[in-house]
C-alpha atoms as a PDB file:
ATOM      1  CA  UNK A   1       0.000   0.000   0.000  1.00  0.00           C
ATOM      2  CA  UNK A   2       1.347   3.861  -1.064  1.00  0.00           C
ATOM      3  CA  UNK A   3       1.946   6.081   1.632  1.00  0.00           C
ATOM      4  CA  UNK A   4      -0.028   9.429   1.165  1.00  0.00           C
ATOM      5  CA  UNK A   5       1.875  11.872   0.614  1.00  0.00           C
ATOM      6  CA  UNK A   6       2.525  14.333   3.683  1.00  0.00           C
ATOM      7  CA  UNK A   7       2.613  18.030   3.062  1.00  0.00           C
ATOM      8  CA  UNK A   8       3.732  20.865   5.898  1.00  0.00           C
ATOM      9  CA  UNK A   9       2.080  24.339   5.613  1.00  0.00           C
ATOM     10  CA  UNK A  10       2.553  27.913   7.166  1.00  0.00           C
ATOM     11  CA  UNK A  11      -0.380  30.936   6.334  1.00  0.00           C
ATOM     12  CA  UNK A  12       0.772  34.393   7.460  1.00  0.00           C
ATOM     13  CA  UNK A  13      -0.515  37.522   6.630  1.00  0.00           C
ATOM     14  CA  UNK A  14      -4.357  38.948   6.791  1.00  0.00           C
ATOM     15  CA  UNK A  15      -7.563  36.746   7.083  1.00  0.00           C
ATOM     16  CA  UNK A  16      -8.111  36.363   3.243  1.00  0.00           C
ATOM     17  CA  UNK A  17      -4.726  34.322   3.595  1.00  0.00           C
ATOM     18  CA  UNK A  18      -5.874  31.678   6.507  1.00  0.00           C
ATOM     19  CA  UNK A  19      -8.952  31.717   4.095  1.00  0.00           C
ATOM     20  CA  UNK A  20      -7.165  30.635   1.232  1.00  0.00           C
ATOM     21  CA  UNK A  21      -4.738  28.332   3.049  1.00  0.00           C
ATOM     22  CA  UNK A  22      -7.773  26.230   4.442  1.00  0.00           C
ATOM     23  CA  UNK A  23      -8.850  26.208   0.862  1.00  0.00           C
ATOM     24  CA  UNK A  24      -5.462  24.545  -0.194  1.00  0.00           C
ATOM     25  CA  UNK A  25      -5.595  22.215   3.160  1.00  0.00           C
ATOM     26  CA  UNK A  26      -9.749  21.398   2.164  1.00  0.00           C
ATOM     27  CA  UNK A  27      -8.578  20.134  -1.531  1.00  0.00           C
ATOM     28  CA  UNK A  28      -5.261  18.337  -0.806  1.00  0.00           C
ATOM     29  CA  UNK A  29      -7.397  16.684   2.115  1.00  0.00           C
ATOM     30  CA  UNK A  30      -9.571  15.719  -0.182  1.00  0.00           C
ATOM     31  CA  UNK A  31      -7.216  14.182  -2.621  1.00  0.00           C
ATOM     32  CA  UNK A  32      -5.548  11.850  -0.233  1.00  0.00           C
ATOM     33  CA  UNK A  33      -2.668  14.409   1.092  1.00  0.00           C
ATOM     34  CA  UNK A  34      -2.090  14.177   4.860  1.00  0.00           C
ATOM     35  CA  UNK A  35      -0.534  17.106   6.514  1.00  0.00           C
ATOM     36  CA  UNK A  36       2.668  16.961   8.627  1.00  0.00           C
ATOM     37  CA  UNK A  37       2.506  19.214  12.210  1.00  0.00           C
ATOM     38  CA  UNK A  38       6.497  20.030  11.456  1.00  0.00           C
ATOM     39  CA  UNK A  39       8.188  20.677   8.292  1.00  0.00           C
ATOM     40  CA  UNK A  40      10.949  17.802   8.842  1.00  0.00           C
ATOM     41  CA  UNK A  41       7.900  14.894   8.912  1.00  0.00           C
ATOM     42  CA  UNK A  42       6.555  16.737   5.442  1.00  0.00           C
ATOM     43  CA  UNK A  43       7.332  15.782   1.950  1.00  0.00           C
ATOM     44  CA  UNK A  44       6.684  19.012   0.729  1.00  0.00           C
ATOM     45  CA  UNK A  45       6.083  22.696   2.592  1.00  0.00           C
ATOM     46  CA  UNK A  46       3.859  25.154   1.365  1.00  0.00           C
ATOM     47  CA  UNK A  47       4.041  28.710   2.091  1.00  0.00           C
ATOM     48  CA  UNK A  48       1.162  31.080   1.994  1.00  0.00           C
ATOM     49  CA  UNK A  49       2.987  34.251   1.957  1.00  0.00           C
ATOM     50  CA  UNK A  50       1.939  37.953   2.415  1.00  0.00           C
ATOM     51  CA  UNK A  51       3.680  40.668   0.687  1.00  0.00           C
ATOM     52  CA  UNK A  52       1.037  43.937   1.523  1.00  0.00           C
ATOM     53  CA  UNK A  53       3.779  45.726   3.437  1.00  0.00           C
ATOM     54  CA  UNK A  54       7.357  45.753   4.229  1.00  0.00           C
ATOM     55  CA  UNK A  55       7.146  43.719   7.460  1.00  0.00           C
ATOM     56  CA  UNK A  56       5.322  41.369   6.322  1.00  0.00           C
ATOM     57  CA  UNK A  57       7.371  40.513   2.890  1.00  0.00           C
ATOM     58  CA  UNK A  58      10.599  40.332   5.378  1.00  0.00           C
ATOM     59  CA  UNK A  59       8.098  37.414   7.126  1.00  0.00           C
ATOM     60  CA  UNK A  60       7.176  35.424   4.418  1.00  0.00           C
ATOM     61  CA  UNK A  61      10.667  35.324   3.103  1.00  0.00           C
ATOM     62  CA  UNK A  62      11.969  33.971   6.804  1.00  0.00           C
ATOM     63  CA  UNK A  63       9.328  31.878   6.802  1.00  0.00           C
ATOM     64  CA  UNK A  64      10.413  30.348   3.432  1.00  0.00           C
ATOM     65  CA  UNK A  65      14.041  30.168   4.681  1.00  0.00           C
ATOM     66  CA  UNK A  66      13.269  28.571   7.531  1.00  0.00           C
ATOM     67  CA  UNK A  67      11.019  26.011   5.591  1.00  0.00           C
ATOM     68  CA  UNK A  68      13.463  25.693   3.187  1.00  0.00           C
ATOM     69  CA  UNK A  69      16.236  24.837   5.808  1.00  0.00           C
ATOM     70  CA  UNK A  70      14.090  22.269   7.947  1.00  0.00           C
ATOM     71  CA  UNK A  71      12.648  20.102   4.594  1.00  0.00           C
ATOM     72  CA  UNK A  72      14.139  21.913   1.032  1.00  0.00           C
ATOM     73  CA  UNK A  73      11.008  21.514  -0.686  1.00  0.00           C
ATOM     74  CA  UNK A  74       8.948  24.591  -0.663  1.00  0.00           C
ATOM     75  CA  UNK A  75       6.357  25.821  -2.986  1.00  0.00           C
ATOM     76  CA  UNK A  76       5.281  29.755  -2.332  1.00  0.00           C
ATOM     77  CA  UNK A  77       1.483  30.717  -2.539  1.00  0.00           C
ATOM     78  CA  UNK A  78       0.114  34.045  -1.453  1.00  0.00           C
ATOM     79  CA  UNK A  79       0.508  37.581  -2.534  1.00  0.00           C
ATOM     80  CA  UNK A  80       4.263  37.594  -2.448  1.00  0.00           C
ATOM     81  CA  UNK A  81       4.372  34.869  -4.666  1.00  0.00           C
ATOM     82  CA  UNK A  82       3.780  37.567  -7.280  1.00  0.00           C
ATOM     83  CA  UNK A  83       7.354  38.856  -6.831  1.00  0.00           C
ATOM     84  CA  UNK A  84       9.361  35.575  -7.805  1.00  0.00           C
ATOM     85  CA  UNK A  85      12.490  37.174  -8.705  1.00  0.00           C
ATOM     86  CA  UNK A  86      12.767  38.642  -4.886  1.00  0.00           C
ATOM     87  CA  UNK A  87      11.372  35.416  -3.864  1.00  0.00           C
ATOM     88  CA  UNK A  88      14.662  33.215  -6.230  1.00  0.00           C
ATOM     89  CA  UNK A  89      17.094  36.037  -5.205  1.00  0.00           C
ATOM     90  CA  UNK A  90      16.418  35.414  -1.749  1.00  0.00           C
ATOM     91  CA  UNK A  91      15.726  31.501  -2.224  1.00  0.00           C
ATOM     92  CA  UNK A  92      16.772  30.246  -4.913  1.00  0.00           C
ATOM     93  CA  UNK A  93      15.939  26.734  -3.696  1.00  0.00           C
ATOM     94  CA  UNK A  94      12.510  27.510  -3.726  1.00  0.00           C
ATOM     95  CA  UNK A  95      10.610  24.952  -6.028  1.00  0.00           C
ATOM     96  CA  UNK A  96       7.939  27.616  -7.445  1.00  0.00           C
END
């Protein structure tokens, strides 16, 4: 029997975000995905980023570092992911 796979996730930023990222957790659930409390027991991290101001662009791209430190595989969502060349400057590991 296949293991399903596990994925890790982080939402930060305003309430349209946690909206979205339950959204994301709602369909993966549904497709068999199970979801990992830590990023080092995921197969895969998402991060649901926010990019509205300054401060909160600086914590979405900690965020991704620290995912991407803990696991390496880390797919951006949110309204940073708009800016992926910051996003690859900063992390170039970053899957997409």
């Amino acid at each position: 029997m296949n293991k399903a796979p596990k994925i890790g996730l982080v939402s930060l930023g305003c309430p349209k975000a946690l909206v979205d990222s339950e959204r994301i957790l709602t369909t993966l659930r549904a497709q068999g995905y199970e979801f990992s409390r830590d990023y080092a027991g995921a197969d895969l991290v998402i991060v649901n980023t926010c990019g509205f101001i300054d401060s909160a662009k600086a914590e979405s791209l900690d965020a991704i570092g620290e995912a991407i430190t803990e696991n390496g595989k880390v797919i951006v969502t949110g309204c940073l992911g708009v800016e992926e060349d910051l996003i690859r400057k900063t992390h170039p590991k970053v899957l997409t």
